[in-house]
PDB file of N, CA and C in Angstrom:
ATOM      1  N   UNK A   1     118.862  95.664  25.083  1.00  0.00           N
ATOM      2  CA  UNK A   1     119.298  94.967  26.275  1.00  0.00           C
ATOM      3  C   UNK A   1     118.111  94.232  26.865  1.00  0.00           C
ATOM      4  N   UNK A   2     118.433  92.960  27.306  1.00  0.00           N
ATOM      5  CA  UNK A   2     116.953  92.533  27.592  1.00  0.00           C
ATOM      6  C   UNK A   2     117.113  92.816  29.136  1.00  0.00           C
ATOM      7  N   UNK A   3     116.203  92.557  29.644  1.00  0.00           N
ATOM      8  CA  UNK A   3     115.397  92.811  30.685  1.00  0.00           C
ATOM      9  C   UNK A   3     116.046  91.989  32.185  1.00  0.00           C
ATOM     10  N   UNK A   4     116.700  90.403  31.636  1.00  0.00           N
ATOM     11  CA  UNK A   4     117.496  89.802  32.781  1.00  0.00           C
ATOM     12  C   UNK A   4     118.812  90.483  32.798  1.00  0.00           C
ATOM     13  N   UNK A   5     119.232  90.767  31.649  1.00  0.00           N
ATOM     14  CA  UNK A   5     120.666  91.048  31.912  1.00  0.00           C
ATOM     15  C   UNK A   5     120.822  92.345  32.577  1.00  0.00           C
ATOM     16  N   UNK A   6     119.468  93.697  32.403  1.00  0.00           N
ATOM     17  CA  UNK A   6     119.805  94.970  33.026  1.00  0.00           C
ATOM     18  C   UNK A   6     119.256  94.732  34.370  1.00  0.00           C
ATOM     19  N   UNK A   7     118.922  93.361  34.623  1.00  0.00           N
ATOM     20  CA  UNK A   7     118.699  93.247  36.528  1.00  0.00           C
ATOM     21  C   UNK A   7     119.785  92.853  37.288  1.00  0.00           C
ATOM     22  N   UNK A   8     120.935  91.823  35.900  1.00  0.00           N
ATOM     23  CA  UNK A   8     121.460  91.251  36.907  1.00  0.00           C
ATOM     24  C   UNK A   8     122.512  92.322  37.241  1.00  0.00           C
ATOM     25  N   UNK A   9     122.831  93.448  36.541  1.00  0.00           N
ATOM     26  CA  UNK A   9     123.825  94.460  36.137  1.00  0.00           C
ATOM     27  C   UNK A   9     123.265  95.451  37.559  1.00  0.00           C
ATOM     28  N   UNK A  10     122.144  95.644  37.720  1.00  0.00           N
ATOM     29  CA  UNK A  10     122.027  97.158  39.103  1.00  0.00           C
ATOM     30  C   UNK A  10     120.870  96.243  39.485  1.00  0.00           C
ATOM     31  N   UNK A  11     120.664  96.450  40.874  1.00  0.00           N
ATOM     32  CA  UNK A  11     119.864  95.705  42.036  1.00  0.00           C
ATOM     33  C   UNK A  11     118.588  96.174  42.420  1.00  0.00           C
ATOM     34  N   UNK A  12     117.624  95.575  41.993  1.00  0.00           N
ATOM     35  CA  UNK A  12     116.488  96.002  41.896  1.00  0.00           C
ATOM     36  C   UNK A  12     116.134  97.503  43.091  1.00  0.00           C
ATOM     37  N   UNK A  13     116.688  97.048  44.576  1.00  0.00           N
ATOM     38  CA  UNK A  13     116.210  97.884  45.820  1.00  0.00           C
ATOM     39  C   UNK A  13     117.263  98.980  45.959  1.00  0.00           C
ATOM     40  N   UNK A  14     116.447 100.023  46.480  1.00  0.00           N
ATOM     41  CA  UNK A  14     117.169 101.537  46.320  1.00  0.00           C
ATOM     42  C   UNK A  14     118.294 100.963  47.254  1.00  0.00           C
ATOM     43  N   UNK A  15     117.795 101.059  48.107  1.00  0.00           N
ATOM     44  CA  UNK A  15     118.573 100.599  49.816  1.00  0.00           C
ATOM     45  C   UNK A  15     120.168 100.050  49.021  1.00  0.00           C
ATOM     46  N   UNK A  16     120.165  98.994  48.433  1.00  0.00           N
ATOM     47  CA  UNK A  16     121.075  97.645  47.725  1.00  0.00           C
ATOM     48  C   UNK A  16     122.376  98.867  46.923  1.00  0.00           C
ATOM     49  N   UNK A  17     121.259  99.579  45.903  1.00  0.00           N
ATOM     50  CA  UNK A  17     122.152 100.419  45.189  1.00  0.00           C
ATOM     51  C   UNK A  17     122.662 101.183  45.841  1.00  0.00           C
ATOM     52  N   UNK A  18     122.355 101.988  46.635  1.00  0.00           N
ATOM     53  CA  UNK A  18     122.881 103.104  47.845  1.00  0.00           C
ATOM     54  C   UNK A  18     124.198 102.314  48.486  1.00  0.00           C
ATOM     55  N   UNK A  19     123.832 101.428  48.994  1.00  0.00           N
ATOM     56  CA  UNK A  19     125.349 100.663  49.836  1.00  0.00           C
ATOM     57  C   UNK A  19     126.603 100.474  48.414  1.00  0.00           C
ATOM     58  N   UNK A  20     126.046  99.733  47.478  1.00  0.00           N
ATOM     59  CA  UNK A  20     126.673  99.412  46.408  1.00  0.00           C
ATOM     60  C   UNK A  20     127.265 100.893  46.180  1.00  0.00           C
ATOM     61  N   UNK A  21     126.805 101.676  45.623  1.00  0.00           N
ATOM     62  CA  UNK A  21     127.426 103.235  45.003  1.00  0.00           C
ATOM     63  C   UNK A  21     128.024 103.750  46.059  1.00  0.00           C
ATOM     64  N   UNK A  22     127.941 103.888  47.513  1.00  0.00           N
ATOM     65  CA  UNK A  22     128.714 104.391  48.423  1.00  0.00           C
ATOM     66  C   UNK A  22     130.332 103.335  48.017  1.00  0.00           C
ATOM     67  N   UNK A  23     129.801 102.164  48.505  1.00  0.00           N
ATOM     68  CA  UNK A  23     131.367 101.310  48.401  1.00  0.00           C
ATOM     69  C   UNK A  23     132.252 102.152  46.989  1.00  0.00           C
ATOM     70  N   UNK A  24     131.744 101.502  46.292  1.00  0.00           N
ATOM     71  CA  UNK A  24     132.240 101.839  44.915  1.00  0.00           C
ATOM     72  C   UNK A  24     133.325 102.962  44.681  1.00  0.00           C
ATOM     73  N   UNK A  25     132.458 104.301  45.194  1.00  0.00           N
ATOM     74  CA  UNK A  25     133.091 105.253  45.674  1.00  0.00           C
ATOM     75  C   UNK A  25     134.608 105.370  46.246  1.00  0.00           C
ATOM     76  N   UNK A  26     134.736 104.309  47.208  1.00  0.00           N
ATOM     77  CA  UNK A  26     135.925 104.240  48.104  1.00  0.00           C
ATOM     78  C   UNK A  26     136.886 103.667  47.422  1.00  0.00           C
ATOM     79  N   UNK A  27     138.173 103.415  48.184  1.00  0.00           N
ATOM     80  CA  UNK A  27     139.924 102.972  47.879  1.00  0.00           C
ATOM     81  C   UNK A  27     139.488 101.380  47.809  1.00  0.00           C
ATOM     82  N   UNK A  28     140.396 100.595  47.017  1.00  0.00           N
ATOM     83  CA  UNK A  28     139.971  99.359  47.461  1.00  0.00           C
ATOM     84  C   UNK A  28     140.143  98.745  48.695  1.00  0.00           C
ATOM     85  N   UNK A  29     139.587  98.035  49.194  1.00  0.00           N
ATOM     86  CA  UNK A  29     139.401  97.452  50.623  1.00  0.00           C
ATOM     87  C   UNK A  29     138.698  98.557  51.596  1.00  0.00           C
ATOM     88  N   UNK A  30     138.608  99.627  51.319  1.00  0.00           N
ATOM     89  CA  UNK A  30     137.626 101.112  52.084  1.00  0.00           C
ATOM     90  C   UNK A  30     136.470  99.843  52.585  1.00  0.00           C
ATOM     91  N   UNK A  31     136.303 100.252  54.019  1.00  0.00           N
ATOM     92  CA  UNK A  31     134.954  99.336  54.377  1.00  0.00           C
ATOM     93  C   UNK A  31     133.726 100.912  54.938  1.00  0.00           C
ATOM     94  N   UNK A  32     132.830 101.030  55.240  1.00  0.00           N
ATOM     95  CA  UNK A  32     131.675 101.758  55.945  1.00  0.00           C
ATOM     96  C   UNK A  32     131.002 101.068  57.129  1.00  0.00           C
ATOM     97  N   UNK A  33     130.615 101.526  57.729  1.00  0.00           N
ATOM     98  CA  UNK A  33     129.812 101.133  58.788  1.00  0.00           C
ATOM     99  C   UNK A  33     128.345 101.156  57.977  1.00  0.00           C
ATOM    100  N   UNK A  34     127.720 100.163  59.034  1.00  0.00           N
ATOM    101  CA  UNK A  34     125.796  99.949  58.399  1.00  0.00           C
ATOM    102  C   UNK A  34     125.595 101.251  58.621  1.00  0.00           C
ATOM    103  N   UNK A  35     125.865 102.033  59.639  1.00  0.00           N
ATOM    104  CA  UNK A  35     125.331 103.448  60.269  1.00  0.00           C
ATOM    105  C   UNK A  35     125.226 104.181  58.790  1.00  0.00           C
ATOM    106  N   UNK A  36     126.781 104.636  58.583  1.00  0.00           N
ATOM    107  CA  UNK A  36     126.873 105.320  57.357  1.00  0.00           C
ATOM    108  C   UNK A  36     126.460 105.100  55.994  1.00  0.00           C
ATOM    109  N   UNK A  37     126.114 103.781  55.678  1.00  0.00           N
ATOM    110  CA  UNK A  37     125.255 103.463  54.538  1.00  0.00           C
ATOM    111  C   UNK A  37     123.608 103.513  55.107  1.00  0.00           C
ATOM    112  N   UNK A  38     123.235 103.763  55.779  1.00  0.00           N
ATOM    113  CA  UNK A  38     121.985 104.153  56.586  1.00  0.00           C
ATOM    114  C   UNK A  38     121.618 105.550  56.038  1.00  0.00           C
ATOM    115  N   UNK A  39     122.843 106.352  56.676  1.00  0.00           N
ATOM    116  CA  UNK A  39     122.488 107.494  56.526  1.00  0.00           C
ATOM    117  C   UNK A  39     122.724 108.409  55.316  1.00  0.00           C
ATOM    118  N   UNK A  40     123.632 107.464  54.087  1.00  0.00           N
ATOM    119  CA  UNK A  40     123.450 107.629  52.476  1.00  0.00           C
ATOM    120  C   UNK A  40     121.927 107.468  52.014  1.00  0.00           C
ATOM    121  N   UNK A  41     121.415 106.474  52.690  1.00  0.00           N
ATOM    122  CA  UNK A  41     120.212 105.922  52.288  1.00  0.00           C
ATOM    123  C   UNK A  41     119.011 107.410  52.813  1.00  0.00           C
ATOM    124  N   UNK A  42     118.920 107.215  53.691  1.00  0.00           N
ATOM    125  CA  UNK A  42     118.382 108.858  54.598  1.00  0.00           C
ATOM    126  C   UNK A  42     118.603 109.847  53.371  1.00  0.00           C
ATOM    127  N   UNK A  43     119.805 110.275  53.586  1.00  0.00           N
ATOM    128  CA  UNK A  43     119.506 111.256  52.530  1.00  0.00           C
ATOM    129  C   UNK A  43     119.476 111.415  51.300  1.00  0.00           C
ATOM    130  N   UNK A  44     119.562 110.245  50.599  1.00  0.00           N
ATOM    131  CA  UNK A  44     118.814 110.465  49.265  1.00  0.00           C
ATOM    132  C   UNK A  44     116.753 110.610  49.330  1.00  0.00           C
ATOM    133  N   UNK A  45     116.994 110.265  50.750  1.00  0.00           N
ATOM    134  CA  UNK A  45     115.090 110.537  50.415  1.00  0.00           C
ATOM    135  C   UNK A  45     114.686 111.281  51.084  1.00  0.00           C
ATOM    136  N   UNK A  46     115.572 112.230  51.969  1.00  0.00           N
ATOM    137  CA  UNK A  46     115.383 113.164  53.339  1.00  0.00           C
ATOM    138  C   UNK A  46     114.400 114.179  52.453  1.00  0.00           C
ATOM    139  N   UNK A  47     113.405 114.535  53.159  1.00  0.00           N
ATOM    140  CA  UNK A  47     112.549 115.765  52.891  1.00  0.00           C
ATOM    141  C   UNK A  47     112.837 116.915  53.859  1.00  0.00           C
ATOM    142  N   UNK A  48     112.165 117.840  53.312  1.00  0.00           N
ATOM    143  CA  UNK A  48     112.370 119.223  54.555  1.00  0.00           C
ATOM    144  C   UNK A  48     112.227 118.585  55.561  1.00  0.00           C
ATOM    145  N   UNK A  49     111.202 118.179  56.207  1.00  0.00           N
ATOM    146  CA  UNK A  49     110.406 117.947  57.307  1.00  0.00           C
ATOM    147  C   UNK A  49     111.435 116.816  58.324  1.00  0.00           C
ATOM    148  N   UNK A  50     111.924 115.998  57.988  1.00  0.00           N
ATOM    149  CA  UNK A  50     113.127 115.061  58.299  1.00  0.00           C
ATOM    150  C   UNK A  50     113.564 115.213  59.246  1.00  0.00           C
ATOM    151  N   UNK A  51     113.393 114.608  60.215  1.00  0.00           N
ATOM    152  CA  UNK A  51     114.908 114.952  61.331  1.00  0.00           C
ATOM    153  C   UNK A  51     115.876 114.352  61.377  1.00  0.00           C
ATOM    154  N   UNK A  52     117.064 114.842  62.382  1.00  0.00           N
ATOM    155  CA  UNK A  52     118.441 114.343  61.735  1.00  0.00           C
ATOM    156  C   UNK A  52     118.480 112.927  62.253  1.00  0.00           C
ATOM    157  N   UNK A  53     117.829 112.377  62.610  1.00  0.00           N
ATOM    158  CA  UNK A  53     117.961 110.980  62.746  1.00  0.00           C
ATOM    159  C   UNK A  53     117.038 109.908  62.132  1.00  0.00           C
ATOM    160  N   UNK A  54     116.561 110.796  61.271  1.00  0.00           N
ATOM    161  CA  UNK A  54     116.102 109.604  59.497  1.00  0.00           C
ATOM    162  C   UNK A  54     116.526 108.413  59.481  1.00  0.00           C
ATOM    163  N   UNK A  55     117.928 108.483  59.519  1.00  0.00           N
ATOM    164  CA  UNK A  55     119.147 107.298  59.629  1.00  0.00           C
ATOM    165  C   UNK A  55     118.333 105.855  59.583  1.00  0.00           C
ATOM    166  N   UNK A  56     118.279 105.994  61.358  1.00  0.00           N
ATOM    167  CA  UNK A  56     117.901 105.258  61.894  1.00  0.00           C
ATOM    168  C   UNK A  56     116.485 104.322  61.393  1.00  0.00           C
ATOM    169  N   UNK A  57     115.770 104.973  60.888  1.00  0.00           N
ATOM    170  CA  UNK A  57     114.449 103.903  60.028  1.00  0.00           C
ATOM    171  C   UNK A  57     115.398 103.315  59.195  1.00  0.00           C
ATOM    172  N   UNK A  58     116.334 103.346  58.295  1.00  0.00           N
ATOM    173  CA  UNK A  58     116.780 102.467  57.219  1.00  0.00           C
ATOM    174  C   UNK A  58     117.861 101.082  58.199  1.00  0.00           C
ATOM    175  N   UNK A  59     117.655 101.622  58.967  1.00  0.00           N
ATOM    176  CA  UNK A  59     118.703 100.463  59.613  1.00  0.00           C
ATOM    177  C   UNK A  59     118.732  99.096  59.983  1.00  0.00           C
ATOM    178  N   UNK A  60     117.452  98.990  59.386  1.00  0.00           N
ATOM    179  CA  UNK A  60     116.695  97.285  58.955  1.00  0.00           C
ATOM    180  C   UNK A  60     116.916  97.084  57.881  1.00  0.00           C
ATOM    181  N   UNK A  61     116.593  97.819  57.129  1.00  0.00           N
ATOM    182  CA  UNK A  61     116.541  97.402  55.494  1.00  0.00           C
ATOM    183  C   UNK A  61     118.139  97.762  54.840  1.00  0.00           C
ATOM    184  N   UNK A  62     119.436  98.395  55.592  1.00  0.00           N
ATOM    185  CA  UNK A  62     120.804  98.239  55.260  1.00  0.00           C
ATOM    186  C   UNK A  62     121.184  96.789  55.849  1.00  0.00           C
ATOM    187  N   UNK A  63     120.532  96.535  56.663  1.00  0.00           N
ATOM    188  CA  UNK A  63     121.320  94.914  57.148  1.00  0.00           C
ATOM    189  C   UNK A  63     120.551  94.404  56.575  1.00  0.00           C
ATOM    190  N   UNK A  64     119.513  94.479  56.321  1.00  0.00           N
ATOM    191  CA  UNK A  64     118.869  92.794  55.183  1.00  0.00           C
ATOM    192  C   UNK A  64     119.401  93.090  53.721  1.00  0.00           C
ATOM    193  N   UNK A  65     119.451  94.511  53.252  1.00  0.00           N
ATOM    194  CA  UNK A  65     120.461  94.553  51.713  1.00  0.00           C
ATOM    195  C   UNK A  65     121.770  94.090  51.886  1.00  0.00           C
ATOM    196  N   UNK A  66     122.491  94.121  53.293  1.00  0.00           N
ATOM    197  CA  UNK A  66     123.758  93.693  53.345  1.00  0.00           C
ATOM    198  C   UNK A  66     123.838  92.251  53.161  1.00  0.00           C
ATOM    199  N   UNK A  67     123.259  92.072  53.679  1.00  0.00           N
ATOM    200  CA  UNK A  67     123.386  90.499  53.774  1.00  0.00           C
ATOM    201  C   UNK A  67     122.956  89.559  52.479  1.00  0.00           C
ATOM    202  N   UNK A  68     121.809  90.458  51.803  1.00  0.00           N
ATOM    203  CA  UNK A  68     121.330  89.396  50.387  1.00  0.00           C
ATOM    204  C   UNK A  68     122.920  89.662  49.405  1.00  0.00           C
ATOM    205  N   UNK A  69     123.274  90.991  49.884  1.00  0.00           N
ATOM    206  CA  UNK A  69     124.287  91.392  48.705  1.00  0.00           C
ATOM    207  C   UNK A  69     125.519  90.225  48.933  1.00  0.00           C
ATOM    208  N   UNK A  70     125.933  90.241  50.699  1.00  0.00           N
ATOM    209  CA  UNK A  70     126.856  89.250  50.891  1.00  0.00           C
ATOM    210  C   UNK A  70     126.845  88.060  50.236  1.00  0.00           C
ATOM    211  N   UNK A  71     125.557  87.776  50.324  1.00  0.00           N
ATOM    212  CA  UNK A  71     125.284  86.006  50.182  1.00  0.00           C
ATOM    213  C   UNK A  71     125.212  85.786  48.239  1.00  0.00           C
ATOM    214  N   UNK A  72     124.850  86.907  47.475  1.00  0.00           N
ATOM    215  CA  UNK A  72     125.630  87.023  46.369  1.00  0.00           C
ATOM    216  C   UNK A  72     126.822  87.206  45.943  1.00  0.00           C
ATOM    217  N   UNK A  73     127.604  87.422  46.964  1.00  0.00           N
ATOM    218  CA  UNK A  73     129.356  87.721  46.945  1.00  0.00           C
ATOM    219  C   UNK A  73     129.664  89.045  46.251  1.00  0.00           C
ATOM    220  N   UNK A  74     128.820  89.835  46.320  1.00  0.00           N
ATOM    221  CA  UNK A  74     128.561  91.345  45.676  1.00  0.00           C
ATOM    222  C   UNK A  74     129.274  92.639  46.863  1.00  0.00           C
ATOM    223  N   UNK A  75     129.145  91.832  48.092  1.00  0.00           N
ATOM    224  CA  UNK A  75     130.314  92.328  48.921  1.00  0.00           C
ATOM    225  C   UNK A  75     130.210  91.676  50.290  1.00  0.00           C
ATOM    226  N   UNK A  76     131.172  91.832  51.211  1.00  0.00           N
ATOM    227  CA  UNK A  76     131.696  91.368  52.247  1.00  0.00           C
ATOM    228  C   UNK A  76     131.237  91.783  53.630  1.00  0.00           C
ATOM    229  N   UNK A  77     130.799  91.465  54.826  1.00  0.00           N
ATOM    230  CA  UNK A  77     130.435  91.883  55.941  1.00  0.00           C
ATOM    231  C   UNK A  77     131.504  91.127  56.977  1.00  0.00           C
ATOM    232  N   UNK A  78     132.320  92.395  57.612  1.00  0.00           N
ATOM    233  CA  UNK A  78     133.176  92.253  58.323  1.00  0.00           C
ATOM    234  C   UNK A  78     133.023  92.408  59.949  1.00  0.00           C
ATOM    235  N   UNK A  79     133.775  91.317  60.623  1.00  0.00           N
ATOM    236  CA  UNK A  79     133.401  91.742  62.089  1.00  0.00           C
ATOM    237  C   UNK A  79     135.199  91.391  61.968  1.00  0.00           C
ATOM    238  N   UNK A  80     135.275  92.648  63.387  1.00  0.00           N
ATOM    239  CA  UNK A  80     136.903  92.709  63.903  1.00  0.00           C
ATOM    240  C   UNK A  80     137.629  92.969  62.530  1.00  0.00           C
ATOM    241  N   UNK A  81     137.828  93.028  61.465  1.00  0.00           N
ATOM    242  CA  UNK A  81     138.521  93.269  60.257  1.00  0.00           C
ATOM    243  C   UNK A  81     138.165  92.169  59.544  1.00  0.00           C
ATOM    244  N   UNK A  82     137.261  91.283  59.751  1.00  0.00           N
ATOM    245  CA  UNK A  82     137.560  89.818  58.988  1.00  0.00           C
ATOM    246  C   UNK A  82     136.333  89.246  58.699  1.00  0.00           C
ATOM    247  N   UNK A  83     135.775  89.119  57.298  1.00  0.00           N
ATOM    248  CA  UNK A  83     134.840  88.560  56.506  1.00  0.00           C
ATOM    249  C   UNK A  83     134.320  87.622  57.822  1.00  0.00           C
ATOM    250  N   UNK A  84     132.791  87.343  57.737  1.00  0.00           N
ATOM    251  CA  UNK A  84     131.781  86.691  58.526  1.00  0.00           C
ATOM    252  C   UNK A  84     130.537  86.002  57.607  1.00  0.00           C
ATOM    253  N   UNK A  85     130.397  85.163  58.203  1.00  0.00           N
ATOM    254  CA  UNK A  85     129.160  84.288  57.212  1.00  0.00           C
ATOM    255  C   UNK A  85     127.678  85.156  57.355  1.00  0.00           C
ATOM    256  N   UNK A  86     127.108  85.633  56.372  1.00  0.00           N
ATOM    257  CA  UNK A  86     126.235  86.665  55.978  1.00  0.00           C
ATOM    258  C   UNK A  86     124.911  85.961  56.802  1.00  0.00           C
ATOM    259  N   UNK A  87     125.004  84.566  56.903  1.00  0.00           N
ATOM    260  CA  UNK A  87     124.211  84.021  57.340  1.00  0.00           C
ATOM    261  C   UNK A  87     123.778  83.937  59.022  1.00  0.00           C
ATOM    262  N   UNK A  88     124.860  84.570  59.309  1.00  0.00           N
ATOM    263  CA  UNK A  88     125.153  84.343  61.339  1.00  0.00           C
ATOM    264  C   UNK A  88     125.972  85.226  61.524  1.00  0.00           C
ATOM    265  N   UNK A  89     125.483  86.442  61.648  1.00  0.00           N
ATOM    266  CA  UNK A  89     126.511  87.377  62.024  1.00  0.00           C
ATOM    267  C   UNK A  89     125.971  88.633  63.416  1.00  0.00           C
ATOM    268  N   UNK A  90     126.472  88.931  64.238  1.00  0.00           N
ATOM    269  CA  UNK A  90     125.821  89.672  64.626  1.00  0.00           C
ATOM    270  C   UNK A  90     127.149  90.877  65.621  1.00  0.00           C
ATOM    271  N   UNK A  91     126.690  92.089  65.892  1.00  0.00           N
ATOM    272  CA  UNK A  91     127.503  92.837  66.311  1.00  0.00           C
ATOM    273  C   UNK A  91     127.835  94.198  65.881  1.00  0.00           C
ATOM    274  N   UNK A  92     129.058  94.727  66.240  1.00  0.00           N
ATOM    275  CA  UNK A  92     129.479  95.835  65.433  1.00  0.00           C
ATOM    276  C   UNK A  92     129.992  95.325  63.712  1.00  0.00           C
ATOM    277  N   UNK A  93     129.140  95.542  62.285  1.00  0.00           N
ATOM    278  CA  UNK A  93     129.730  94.881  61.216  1.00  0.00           C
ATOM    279  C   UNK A  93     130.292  96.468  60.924  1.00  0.00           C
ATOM    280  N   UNK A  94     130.783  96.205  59.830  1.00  0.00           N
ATOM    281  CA  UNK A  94     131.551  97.017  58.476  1.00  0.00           C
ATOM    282  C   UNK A  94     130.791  96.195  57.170  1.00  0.00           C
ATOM    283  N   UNK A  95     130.959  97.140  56.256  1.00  0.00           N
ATOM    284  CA  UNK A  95     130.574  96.593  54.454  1.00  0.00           C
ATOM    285  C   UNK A  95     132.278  97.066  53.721  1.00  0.00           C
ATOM    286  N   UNK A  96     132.269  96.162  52.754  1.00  0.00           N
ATOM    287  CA  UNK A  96     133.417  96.518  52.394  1.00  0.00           C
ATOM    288  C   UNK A  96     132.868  95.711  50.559  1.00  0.00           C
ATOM    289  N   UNK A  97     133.436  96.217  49.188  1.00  0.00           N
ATOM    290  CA  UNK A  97     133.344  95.184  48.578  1.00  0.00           C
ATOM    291  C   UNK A  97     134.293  93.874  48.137  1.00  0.00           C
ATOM    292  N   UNK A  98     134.524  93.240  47.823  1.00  0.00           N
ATOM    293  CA  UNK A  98     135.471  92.359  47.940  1.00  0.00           C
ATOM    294  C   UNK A  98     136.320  92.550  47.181  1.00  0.00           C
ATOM    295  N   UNK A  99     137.507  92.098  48.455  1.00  0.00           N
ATOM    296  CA  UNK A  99     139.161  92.469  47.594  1.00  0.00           C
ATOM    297  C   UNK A  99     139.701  90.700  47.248  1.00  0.00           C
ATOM    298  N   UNK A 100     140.241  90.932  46.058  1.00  0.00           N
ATOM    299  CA  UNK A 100     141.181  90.154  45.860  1.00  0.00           C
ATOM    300  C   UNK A 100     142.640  89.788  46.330  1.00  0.00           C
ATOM    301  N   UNK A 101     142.615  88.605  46.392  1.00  0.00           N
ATOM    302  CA  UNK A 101     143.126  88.021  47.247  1.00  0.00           C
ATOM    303  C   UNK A 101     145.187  87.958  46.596  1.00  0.00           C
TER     304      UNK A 101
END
């Protein structure tokens, strides 16, 4: 397998894969909150020492993976129930991956 094709297949950043494998997981159209892909992210790297609000450090780096992923069409960022331009979005979002139409 060469080397472009196993990048373009799984996403280089942990953060990216974490949101990606949570969705995946779900029913189709299942959306998550940034919170809760935050706190997937948290605990795959939580150590003893950790407190329960780890979360919260990833909660930069789930909205900038959300958004590169959006702007690849790899999945959807929803405000009020309804897809938003990855580019200008701001508020309470959801992640969802994209349903067919």
């Amino acid at each position: 397998m060469s080397g472009d094709a196993e990048q373009a297949e799984s996403p280089d950043d942990p953060v990216a894969e974490a949101i990606l494998d949570t969705l995946s997981g779900l029913s189709p159209g299942a959306s998550i909150s940034m919170m809760d892909a935050a706190r997937v992210v948290a605990d795959r790297r939580r150590r003893p020492t950790d407190g329960a609000e780890l979360w919260r450090r990833y909660m930069n780096a789930v909205r900038q993976q959300a958004t590169h992923l959006a702007r690849q069409g790899r999945l959807e960022i929803l405000r009020k129930g309804q897809p938003v331009d990855p580019k200008n979005f701001k508020g309470v979002v959801r992640l969802r991956l994209p349903v067919s139409d």
